[in-house]
N, C-alpha and C. Protein backbone atom coordinates (compact mmCIF):
# COMPACT_ATOMS: atom_id res chain seq x y z
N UNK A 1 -39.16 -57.70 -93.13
CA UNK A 1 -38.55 -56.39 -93.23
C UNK A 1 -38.46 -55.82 -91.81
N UNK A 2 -36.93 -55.46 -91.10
CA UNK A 2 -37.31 -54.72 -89.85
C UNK A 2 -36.35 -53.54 -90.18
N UNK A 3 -36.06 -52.95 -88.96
CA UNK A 3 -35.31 -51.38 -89.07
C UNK A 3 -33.53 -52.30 -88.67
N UNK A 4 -32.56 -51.82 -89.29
CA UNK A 4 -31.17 -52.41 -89.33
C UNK A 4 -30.65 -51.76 -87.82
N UNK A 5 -30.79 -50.52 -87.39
CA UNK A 5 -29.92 -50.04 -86.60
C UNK A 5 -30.29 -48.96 -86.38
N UNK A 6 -29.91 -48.22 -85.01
CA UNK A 6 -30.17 -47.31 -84.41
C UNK A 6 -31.08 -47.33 -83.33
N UNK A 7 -32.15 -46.58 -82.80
CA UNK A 7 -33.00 -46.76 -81.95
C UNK A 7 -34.20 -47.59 -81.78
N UNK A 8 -34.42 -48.00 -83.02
CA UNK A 8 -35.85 -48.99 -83.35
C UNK A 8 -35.24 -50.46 -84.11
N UNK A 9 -33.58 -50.59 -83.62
CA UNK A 9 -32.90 -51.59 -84.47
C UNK A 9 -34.00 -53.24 -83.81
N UNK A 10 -34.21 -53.63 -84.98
CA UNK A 10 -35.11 -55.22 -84.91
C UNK A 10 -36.67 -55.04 -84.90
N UNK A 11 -36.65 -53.78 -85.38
CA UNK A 11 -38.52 -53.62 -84.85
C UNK A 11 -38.77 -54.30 -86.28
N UNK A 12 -39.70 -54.65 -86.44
CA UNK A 12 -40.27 -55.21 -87.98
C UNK A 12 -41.29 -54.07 -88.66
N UNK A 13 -41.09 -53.90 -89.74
CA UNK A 13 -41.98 -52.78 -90.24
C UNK A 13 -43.47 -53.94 -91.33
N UNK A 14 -43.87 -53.68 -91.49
CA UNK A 14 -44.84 -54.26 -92.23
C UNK A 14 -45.05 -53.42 -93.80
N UNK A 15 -45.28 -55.04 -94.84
CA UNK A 15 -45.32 -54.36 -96.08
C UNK A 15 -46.28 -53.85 -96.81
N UNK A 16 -46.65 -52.36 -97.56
CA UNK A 16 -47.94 -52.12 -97.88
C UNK A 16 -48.45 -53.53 -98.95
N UNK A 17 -50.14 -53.42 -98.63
CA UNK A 17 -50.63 -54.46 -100.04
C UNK A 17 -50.90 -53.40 -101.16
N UNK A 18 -50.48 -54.07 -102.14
CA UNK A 18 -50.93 -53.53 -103.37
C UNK A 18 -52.60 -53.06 -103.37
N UNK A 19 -52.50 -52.00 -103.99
CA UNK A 19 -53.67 -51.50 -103.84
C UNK A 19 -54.60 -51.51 -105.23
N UNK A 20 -55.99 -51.77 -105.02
CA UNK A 20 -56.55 -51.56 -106.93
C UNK A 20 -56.27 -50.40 -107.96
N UNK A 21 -56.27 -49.46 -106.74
CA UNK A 21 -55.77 -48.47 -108.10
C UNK A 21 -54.62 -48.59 -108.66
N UNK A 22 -53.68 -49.29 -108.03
CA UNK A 22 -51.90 -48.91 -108.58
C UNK A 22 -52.03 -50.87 -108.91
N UNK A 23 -52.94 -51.43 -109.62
CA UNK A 23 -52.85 -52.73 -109.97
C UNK A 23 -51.71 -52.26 -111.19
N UNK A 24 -50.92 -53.01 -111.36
CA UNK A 24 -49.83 -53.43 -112.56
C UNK A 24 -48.56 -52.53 -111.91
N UNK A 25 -48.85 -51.83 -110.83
CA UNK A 25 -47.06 -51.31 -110.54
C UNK A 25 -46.94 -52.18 -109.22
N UNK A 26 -46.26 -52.18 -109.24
CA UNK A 26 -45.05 -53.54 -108.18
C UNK A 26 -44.55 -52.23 -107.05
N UNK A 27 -45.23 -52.70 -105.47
CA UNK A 27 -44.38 -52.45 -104.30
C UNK A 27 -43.11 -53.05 -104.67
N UNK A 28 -42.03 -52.68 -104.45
CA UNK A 28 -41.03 -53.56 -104.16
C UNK A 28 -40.04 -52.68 -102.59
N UNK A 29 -40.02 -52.91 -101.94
CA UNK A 29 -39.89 -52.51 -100.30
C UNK A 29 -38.11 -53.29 -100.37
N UNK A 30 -37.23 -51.73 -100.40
CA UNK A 30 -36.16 -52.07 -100.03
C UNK A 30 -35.19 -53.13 -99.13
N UNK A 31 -35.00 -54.02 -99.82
CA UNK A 31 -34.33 -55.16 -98.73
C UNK A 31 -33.55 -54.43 -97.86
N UNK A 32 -33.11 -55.51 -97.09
CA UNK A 32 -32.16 -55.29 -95.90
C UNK A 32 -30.94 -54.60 -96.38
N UNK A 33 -30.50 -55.34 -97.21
CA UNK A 33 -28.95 -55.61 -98.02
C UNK A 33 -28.75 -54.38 -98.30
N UNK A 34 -29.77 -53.72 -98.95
CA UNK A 34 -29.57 -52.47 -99.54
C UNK A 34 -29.41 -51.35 -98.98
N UNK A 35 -30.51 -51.73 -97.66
CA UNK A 35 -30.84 -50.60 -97.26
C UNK A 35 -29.55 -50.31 -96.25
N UNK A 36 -28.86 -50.96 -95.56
CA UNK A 36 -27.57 -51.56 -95.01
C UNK A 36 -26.91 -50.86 -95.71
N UNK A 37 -26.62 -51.47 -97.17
CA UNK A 37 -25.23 -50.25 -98.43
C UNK A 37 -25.35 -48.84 -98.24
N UNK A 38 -26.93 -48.52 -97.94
CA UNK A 38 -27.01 -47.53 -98.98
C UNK A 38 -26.64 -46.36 -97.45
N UNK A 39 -27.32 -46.74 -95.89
CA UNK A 39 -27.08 -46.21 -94.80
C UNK A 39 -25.35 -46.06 -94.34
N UNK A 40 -24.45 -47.06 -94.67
CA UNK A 40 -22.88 -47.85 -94.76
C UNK A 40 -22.20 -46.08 -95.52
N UNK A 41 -22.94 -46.30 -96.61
CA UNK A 41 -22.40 -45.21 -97.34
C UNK A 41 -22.70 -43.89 -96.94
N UNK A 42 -23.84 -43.35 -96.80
CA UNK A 42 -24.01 -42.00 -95.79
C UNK A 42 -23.31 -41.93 -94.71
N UNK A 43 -22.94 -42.96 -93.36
CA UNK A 43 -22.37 -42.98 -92.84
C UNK A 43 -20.38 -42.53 -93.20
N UNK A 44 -20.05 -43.12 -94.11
CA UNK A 44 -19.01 -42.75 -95.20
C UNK A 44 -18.76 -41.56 -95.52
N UNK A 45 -19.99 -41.05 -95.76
CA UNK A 45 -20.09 -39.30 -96.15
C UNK A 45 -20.35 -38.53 -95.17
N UNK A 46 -20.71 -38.74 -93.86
CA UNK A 46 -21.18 -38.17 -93.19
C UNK A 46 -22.34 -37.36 -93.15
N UNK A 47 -23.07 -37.83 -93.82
CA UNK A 47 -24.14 -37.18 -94.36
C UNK A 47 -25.17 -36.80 -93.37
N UNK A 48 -25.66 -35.81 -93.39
CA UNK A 48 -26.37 -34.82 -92.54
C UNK A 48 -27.96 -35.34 -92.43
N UNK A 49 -28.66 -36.08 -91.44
CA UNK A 49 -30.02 -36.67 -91.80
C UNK A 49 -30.76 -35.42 -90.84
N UNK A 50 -30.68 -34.29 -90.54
CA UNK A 50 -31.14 -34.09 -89.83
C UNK A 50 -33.01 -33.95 -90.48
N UNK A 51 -32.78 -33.41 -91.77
CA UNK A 51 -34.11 -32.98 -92.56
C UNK A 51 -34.42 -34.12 -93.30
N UNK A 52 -35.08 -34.56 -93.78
CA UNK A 52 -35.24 -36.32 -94.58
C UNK A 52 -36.01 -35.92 -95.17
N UNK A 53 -36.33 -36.14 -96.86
CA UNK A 53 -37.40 -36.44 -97.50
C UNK A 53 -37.24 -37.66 -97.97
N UNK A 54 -38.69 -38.34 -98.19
CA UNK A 54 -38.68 -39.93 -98.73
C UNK A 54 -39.32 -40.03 -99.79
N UNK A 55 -39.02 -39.61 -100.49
CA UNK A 55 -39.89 -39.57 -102.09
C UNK A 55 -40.09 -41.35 -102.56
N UNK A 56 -41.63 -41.38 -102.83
CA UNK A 56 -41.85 -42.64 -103.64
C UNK A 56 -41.41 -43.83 -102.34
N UNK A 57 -42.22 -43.27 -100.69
CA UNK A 57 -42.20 -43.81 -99.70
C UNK A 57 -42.12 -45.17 -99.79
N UNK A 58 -43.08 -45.74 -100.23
CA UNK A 58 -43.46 -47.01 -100.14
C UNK A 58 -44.09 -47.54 -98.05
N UNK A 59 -42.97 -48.17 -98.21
CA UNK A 59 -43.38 -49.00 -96.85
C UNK A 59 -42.91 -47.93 -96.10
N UNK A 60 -42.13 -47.10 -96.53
CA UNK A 60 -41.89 -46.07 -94.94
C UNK A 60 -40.23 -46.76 -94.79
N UNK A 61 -39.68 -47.19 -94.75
CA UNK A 61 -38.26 -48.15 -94.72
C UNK A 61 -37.25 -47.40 -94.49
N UNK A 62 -36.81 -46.63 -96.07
CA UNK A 62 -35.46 -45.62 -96.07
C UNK A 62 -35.82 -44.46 -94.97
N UNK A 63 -36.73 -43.79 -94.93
CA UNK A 63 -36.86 -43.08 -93.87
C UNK A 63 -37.11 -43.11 -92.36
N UNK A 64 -37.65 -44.22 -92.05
CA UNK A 64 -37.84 -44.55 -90.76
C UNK A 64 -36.47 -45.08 -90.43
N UNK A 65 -35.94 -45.93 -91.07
CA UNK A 65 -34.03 -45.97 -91.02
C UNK A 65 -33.33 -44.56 -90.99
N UNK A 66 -33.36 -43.62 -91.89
CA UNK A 66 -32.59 -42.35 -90.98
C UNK A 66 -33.15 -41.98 -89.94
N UNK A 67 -34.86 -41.56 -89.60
CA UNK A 67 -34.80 -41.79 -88.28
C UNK A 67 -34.61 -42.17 -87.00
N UNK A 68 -34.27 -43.74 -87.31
CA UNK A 68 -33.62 -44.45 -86.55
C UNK A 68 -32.15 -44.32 -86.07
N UNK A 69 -31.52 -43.92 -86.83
CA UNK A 69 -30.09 -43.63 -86.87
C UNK A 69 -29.61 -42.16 -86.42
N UNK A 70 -30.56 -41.37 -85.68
CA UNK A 70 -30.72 -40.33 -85.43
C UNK A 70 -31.23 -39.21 -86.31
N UNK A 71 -31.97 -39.45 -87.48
CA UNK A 71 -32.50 -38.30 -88.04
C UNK A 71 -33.70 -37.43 -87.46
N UNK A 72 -34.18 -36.24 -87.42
CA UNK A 72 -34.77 -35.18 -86.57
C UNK A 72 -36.08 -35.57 -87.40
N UNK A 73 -35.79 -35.41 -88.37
CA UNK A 73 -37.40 -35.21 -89.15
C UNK A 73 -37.45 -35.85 -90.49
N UNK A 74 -38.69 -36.22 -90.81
CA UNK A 74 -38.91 -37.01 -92.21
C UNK A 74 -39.93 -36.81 -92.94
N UNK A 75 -40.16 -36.54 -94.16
CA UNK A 75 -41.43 -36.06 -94.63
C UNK A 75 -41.31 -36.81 -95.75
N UNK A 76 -42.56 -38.06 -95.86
CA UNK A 76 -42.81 -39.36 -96.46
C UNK A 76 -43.69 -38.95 -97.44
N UNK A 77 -43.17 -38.93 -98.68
CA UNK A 77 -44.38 -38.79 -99.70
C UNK A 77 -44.50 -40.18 -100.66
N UNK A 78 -45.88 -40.56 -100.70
CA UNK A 78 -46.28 -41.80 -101.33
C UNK A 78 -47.61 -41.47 -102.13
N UNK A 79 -48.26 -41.55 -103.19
CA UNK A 79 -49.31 -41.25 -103.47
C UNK A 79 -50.30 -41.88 -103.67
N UNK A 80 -50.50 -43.44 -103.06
CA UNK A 80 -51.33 -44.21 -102.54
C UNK A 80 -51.61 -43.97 -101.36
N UNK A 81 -53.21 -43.47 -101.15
CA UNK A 81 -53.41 -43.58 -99.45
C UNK A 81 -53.13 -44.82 -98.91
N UNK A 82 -53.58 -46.07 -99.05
CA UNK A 82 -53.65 -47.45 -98.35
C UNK A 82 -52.28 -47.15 -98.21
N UNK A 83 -51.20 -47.15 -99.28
CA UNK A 83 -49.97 -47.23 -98.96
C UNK A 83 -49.60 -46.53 -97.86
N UNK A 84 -50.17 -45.16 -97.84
CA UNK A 84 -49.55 -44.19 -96.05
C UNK A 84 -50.09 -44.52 -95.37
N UNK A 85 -51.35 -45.26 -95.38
CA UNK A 85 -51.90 -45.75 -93.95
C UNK A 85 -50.26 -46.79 -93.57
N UNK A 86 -49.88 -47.78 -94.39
CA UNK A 86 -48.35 -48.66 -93.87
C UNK A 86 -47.52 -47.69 -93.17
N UNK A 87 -47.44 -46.68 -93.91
CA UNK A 87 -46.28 -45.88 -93.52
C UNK A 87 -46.51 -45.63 -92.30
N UNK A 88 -47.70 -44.79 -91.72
CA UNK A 88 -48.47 -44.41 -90.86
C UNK A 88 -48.43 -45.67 -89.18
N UNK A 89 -48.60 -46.77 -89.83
CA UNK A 89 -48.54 -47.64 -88.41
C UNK A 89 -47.42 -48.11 -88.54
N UNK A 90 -46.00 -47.98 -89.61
CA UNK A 90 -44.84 -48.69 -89.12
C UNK A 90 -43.84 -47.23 -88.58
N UNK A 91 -44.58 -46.32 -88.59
CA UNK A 91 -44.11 -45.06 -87.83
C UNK A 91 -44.58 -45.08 -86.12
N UNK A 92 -45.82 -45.86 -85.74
CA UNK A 92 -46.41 -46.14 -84.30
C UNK A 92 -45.83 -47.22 -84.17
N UNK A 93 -45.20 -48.15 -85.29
CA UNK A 93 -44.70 -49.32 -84.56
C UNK A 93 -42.98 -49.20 -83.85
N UNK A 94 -42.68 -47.56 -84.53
CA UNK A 94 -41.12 -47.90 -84.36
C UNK A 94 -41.34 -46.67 -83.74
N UNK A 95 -42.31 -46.01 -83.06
CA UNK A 95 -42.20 -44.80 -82.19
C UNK A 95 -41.82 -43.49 -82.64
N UNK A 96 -42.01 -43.34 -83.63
CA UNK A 96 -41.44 -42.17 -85.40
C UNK A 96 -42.68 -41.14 -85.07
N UNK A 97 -43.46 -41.36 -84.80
CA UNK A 97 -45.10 -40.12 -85.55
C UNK A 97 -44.91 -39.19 -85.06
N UNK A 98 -44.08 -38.55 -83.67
CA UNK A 98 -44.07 -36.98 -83.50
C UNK A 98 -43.00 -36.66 -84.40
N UNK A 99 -42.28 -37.62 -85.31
CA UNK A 99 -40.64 -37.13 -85.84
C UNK A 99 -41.40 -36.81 -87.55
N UNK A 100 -42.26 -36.81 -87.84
CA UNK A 100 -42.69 -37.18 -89.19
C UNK A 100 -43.84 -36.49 -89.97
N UNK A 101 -44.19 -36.23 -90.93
CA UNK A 101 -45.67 -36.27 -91.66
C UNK A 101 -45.49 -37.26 -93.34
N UNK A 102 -46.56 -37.50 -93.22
CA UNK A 102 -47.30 -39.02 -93.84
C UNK A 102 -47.67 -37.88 -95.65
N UNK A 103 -47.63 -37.76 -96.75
CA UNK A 103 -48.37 -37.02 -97.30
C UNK A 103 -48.87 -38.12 -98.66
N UNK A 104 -49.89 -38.16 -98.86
CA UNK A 104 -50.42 -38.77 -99.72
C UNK A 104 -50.63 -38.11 -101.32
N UNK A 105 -49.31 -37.79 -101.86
CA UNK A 105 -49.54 -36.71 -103.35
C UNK A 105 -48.24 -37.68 -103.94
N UNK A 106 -48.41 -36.98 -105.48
CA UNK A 106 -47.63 -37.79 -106.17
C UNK A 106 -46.26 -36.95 -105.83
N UNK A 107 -45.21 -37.75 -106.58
CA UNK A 107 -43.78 -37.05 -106.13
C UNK A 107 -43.76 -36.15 -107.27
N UNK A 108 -44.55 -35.75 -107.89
CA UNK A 108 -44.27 -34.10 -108.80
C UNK A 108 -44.84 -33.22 -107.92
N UNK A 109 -46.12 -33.50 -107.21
CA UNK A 109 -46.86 -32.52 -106.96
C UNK A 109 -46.15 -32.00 -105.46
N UNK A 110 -45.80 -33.16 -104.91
CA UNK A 110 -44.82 -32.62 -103.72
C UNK A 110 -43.99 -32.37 -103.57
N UNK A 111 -42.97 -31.92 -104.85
CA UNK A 111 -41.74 -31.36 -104.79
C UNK A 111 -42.27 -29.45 -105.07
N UNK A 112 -43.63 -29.25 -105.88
CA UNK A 112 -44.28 -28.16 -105.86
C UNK A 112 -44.54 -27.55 -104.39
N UNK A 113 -45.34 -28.50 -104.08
CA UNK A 113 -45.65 -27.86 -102.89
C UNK A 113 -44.99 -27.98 -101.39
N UNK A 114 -44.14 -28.64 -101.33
CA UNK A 114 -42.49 -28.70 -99.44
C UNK A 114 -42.07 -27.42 -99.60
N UNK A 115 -41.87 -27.58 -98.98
CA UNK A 115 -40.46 -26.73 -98.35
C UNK A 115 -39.28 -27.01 -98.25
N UNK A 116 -38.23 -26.29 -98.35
CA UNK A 116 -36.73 -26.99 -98.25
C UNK A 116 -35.95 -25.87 -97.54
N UNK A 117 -34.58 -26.58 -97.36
CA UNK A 117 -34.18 -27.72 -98.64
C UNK A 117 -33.87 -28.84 -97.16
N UNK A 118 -33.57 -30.29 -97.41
CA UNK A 118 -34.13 -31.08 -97.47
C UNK A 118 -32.18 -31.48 -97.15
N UNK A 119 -31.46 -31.83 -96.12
CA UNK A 119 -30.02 -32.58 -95.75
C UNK A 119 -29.86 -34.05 -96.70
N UNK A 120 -31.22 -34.36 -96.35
CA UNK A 120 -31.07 -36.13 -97.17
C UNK A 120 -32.42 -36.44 -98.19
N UNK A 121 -32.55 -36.62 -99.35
CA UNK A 121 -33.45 -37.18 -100.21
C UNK A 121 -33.20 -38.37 -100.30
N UNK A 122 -34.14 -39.29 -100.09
CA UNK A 122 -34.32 -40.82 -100.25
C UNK A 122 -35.32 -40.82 -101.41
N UNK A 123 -34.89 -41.24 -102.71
CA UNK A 123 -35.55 -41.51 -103.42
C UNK A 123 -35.54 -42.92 -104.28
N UNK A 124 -37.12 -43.30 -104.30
CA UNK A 124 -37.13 -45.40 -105.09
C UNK A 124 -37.79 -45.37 -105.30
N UNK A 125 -38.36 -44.60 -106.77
CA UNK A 125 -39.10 -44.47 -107.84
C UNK A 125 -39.51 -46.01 -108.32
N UNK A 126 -40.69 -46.45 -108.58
CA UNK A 126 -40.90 -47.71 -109.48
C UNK A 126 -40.01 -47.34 -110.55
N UNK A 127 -39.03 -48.60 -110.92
CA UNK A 127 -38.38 -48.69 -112.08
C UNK A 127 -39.21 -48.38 -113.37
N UNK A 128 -40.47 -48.40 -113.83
CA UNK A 128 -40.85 -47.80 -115.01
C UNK A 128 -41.23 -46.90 -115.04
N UNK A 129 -41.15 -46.17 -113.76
CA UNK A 129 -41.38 -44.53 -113.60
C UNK A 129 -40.73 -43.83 -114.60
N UNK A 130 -41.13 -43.45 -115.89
CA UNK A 130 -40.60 -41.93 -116.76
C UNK A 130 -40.26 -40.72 -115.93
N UNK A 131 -41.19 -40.68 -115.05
CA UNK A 131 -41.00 -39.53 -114.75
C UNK A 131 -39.81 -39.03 -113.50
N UNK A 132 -39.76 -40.13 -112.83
CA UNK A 132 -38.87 -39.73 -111.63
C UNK A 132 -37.74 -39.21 -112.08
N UNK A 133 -36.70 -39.31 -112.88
CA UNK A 133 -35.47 -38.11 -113.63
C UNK A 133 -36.03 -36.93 -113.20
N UNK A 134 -36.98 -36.47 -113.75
CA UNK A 134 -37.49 -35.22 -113.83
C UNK A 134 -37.83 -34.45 -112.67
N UNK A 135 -38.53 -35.34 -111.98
CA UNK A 135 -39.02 -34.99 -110.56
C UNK A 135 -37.53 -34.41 -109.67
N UNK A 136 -36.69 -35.85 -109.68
CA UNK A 136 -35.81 -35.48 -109.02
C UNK A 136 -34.83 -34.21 -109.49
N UNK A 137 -34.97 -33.47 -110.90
CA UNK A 137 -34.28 -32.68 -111.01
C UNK A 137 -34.66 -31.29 -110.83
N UNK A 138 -36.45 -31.27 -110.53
CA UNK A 138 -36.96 -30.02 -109.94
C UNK A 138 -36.49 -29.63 -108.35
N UNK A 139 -35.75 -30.56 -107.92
CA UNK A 139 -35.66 -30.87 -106.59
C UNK A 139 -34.98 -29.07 -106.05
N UNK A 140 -33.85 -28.90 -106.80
CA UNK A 140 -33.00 -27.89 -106.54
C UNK A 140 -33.75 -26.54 -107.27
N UNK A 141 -34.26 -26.48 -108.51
CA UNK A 141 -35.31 -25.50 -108.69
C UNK A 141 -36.03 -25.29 -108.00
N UNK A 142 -36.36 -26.17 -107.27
CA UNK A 142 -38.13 -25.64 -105.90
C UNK A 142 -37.05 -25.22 -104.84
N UNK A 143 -35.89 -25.71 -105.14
CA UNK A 143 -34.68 -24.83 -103.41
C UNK A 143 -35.13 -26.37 -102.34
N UNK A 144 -35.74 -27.50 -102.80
CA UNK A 144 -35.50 -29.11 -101.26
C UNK A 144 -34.20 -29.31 -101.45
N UNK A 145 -33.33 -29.19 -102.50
CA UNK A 145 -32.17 -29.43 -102.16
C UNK A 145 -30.90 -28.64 -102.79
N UNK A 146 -29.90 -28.31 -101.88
CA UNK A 146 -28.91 -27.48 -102.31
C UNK A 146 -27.47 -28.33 -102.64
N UNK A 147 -26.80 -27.94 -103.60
CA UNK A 147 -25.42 -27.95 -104.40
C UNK A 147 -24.73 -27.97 -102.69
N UNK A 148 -23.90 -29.03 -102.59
CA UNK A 148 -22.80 -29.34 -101.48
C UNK A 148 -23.20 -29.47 -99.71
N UNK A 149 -25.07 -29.37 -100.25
CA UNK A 149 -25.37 -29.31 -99.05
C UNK A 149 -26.11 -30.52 -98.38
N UNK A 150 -26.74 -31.01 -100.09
CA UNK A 150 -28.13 -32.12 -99.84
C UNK A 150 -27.52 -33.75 -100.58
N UNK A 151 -27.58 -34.74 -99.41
CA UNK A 151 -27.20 -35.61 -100.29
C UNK A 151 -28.68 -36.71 -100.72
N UNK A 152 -28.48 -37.13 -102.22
CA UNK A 152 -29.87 -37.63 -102.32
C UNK A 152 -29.36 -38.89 -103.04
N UNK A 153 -30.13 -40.03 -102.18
CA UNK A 153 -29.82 -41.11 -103.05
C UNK A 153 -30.81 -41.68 -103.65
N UNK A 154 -30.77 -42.18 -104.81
CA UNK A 154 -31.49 -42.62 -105.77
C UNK A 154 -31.40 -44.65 -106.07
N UNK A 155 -32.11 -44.93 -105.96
CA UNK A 155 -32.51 -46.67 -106.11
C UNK A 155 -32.95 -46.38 -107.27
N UNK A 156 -32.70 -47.97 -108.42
CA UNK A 156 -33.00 -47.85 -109.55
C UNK A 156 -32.73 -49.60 -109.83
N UNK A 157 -33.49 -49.19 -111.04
CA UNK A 157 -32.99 -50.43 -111.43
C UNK A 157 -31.23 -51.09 -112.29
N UNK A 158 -30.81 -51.98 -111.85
CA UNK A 158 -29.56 -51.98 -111.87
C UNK A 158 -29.19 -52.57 -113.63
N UNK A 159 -30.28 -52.71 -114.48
CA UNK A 159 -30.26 -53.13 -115.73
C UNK A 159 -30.08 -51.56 -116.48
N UNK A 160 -30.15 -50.41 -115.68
CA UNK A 160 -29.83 -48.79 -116.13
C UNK A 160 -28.79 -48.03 -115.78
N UNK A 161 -28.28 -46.92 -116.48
CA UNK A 161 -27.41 -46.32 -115.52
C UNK A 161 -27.98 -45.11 -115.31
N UNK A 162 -27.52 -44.37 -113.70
CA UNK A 162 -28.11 -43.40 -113.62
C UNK A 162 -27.69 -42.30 -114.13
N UNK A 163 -27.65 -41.14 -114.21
CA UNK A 163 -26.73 -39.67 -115.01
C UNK A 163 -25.83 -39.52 -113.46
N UNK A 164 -24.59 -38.97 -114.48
CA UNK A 164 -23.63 -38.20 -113.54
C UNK A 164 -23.84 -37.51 -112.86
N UNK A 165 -25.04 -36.46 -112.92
CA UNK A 165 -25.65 -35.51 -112.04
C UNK A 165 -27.22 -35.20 -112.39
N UNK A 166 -27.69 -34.86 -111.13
CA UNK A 166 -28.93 -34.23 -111.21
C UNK A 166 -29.00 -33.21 -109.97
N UNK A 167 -30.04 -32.56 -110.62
CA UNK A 167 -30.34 -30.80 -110.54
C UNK A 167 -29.09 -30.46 -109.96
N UNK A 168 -27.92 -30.19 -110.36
CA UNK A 168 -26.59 -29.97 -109.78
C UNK A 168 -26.29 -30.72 -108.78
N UNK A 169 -26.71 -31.75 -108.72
CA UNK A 169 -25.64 -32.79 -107.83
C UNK A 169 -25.39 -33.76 -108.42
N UNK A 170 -23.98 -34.03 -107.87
CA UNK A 170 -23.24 -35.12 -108.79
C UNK A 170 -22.82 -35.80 -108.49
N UNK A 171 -23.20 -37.25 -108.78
CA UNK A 171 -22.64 -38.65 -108.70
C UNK A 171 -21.62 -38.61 -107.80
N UNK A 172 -21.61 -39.10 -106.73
CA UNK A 172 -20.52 -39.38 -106.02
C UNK A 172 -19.65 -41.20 -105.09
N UNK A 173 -21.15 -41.36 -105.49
CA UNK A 173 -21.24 -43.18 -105.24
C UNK A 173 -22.10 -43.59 -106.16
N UNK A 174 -21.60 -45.09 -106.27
CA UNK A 174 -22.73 -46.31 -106.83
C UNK A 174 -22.22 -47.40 -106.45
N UNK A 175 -23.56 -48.48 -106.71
CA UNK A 175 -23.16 -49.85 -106.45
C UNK A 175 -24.50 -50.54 -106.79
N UNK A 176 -23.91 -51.92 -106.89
CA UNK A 176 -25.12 -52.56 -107.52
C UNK A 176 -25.37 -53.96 -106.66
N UNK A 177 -26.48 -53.95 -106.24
CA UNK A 177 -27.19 -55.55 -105.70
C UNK A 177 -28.01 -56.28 -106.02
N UNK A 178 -27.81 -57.15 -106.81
CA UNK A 178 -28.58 -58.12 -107.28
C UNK A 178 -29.33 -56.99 -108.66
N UNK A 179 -30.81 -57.01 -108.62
CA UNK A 179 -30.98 -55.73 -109.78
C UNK A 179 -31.57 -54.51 -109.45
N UNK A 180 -30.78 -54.37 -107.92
CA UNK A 180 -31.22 -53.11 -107.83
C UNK A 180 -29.39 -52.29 -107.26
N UNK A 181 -29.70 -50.72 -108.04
CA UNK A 181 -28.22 -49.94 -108.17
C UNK A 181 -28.71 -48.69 -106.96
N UNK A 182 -27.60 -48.50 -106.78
CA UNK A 182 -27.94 -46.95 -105.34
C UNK A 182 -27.18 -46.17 -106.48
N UNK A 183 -27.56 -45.02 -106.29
CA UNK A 183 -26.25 -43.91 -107.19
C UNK A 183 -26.89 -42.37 -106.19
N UNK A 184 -25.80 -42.20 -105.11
CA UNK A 184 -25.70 -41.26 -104.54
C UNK A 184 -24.97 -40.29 -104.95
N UNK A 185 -25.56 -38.86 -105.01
CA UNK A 185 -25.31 -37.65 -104.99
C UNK A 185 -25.02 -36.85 -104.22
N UNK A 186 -24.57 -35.55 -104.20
CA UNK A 186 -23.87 -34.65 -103.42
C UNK A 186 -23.71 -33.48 -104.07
């Protein structure tokens, strides 16, 4: 896994290990391919990275990529510590840690407690996540993201479809790789 492009293009990021508490849910750390579509397409939209949230961080990946690509700031929420410690050194490995904070809460509890609103949401919920729909639709109730202002893309699994809209933003892209689908909003 490295960073595709921009200022840290070829650095290698490293993948979190599964941790005992989260035994039976699956890291799965955005491939290249995807992460490539899914940047291809913001670029397309012109989409505004200046503010980044990374909901359901993982390795740190989608966000250290808008950073890379010139984004200002990123605020990584993962709710495995071991997991933000990854995030944490592939942010010193790609020169990110004054651009960033690391937060170790689940993605309900940190859409309660940010601040917004939020230019770009990166969100890649574990596919048997129930709950991420939901999460992501408090997004615009808590004010992280605004109607025509915030674009948020959503990873999923590509055996689903995603809704036309959430918390008032609406579908404006999709695409599918292998079994994983992007369905970007606006």
């Amino acid at each position: 896994m490295r960073v595709i492009a921009g200022r840290a293009r070829g650095r290698r990021l490293i993948a979190p290990q599964r941790s005992r508490r989260l035994r039976g849910s699956s890291i799965r750390p955005t491939s290249d391919l995807v992460r490539g579509a899914i940047f291809s397409v913001l670029a397309s939209l012109q989409a505004d990275m200046s503010r980044v949230l990374d909901l359901y961080a993982g390795s740190g990946a989608l966000g250290i990529e808008a950073l890379s690509r010139g984004g200002d700031w990123c605020d990584f929420i993962e709710r495995d510590r071991a997991t933000c410690e990854t995030i944490c050194e592939n942010l010193r490995l790609t020169g990110f840690e004054d651009q960033a904070r690391v937060y170790s809460l689940p993605a309900k509890r940190a859409v309660e407690e940010l601040h917004g609103p939020y230019a770009l949401v990166l969100a890649d919920p574990p596919y048997e996540d129930e709950t991420a729909l939901g999460v992501l639709e408090s997004l615009a109730e808590k004010r992280l993201a605004q109607e025509g202002k915030t674009v948020l893309v959503l990873e999923h699994s590509a055996r689903g479809d995603a809704p036309g809209e959430i918390g008032g933003l609406v579908l404006v892209n999709a695409r599918r790789h292998g079994d994983s689908a992007i369905s970007i909003y606006r």
